[in-house]
Every structure is written in structure tokens, then in C-alpha cells.
Protein backbone atom coordinates (compact mmCIF):
# COMPACT_ATOMS: atom_id res chain seq x y z
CA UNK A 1 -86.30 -28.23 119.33
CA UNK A 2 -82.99 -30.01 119.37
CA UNK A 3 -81.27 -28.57 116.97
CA UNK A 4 -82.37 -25.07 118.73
CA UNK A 5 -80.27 -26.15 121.58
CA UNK A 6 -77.87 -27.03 120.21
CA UNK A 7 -77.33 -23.52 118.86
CA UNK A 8 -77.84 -22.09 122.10
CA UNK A 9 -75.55 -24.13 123.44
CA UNK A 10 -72.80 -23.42 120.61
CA UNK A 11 -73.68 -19.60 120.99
CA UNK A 12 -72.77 -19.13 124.96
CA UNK A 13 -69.51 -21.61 124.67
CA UNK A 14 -66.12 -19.67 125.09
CA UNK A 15 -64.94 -19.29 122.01
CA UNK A 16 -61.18 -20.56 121.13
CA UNK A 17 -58.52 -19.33 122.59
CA UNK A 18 -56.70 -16.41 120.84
CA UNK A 19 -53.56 -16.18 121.02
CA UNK A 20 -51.83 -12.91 122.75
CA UNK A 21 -50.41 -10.28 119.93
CA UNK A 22 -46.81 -10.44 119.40
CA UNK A 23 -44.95 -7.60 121.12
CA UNK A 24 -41.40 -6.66 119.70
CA UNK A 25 -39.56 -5.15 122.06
CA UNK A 26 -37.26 -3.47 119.53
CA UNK A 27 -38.80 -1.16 117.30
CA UNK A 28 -37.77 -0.80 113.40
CA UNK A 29 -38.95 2.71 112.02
CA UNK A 30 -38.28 2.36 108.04
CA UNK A 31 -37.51 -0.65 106.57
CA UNK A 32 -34.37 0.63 105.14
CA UNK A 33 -33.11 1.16 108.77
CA UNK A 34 -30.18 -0.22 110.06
CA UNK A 35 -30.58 -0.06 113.93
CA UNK A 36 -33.74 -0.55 116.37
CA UNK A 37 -35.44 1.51 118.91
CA UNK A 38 -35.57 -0.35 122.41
CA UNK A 39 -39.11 -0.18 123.08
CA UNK A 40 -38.57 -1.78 127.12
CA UNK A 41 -35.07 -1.42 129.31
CA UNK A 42 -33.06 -4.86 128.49
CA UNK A 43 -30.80 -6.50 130.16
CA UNK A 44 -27.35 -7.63 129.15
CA UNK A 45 -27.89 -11.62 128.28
CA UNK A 46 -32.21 -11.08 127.13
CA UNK A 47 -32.70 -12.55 124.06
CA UNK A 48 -34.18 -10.40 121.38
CA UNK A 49 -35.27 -11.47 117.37
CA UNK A 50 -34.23 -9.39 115.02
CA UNK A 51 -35.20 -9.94 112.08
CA UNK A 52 -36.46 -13.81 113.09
CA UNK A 53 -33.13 -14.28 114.39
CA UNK A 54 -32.43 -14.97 117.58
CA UNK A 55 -29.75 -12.28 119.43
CA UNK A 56 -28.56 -12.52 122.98
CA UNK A 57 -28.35 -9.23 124.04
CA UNK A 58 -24.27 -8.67 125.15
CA UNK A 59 -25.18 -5.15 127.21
CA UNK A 60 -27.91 -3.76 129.29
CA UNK A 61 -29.87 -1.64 126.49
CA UNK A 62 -32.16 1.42 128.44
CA UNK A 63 -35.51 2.64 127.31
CA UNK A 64 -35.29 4.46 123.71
CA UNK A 65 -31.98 3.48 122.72
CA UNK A 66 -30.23 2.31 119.28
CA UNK A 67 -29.55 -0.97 118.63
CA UNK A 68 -27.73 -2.40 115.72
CA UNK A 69 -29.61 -4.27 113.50
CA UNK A 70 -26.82 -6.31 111.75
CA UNK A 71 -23.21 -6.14 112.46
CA UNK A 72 -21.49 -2.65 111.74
CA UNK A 73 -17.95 -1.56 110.68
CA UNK A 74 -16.29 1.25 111.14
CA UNK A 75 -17.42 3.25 108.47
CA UNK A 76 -20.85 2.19 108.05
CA UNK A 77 -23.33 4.87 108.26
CA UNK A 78 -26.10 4.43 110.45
CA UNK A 79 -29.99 5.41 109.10
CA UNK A 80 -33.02 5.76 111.47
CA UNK A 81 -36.55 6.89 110.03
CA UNK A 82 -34.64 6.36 106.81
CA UNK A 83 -32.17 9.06 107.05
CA UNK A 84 -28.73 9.47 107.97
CA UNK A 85 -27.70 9.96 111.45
CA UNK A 86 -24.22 9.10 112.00
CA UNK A 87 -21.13 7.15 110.57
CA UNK A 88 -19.98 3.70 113.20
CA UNK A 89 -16.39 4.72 114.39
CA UNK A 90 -16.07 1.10 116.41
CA UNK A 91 -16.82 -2.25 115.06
CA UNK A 92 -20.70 -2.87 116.57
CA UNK A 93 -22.59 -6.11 117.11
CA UNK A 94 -25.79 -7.10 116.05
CA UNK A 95 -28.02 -6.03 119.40
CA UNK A 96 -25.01 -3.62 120.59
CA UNK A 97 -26.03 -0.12 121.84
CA UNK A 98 -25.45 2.17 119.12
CA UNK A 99 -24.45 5.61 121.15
CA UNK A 100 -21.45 8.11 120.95
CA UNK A 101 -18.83 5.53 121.81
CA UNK A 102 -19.09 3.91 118.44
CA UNK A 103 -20.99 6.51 116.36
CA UNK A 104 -20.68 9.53 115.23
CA UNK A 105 -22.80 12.40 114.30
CA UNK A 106 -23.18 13.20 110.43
CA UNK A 107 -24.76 16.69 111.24
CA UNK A 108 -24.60 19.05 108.86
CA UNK A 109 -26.10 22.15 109.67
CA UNK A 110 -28.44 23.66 106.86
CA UNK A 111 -27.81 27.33 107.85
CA UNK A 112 -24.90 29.92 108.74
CA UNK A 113 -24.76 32.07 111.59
CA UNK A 114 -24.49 35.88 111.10
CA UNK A 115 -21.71 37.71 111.05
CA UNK A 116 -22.00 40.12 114.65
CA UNK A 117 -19.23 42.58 113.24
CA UNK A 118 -21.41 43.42 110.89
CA UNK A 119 -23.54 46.72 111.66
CA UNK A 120 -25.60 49.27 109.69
CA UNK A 121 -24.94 52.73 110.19
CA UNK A 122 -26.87 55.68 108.70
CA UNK A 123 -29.88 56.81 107.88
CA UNK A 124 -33.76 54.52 108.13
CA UNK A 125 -35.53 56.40 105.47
């Protein structure tokens, strides 16, 4: 009868704490990426971990913007989602807003627009 309480007992104790899941607030699409998605606004001085390293933040980083993952030349071309999205034109700091002061678009477009002088004239059948 003991030993039943016992396990009672055991059953309705609180069981051990857990501990609260880790919430990044930079985001890292692909692996092969080489800036972060702000998942939160930030503010200049918050200190992020990228990549288990500790980064003070040195500018106020809004909702959904890049971030540089490591430390960027000029030059370096930027992926997100694992693709190409623009070449750094300014030298960037690990946790510095990646935006159009320091990068710029690779776009290529993958069609050609129509030439308007072009007309037919004649008959439809």
C-alpha cells in the first residue's frame, strides 16, 4: 500500500522544469547564406549571436531586414535562400544592415521587352 503511494505521489508532482526554446532573433534561410533576416526590430547596441558569436549590434536593424553574417568587402556578393542577390559596394560589418547603401542589385532580367515599332499589316487569313 506504500509503495502505491508513493506512485501517486510521484505521478501528480510537477514535473522538472523545462527550459524555454531558444528564439533567434535573426533568421538564416540556407546554410550557404551570407546575411540574416531580422526576425524582431533591434536596436543599435542589442547583442545578437551569430553563429555562437556574440555581435553588438552597431545600428538600429527594422523588422525583415538583411544583416551581414560575417564581415563583407566591396565586392563580395551577397546570397539569401541560396541565391544571388546583390554584389557589397561598401565595406559591411558583421550585424550591419545590408540595404542599397552598401549593396547592389545583381538583377538580371530573364526576358526582353518587345519591340512597339514593330506592327503587322495585311491580311488575317
Amino acid at each position: 500500500m506504500v509503495s502505491v503511494l508513493m506512485e501517486m505521489a510521484a505521478m501528480v508532482q510537477d514535473p522538472a522544469p523545462v527550459a524555454p526554446p531558444q528564439f533567434s532573433q535573426l533568421l538564416l534561410m540556407s546554410p550557404e547564406d551570407n546575411c540574416l533576416i531580422a526576425r524582431v526590430q533591434l536596436a543599435a547596441g542589442d547583442v545578437v549571436v551569430i553563429d555562437g558569436v556574440r555581435v553588438t549590434l552597431p545600428e538600429a536593424v527594422p523588422l525583415g531586414y538583411k544583416v551581414a553574417r560575417v564581415a563583407l568587402a566591396p565586392g563580395a556578393k551577397v546570397l539569401r535562400y541560396g541565391a544571388l542577390i546583390g554584389t557589397v559596394t561598401a565595406p559591411v560589418a558583421q550585424g550591419a544592415i545590408l540595404h542599397t547603401h552598401n549593396l547592389a542589385s545583381d538583377y538580371i532580367p530573364t526576358y526582353t521587352l518587345a519591340d512597339d515599332s514593330k506592327s503587322f499589316i495585311g491580311s488575317t487569313h
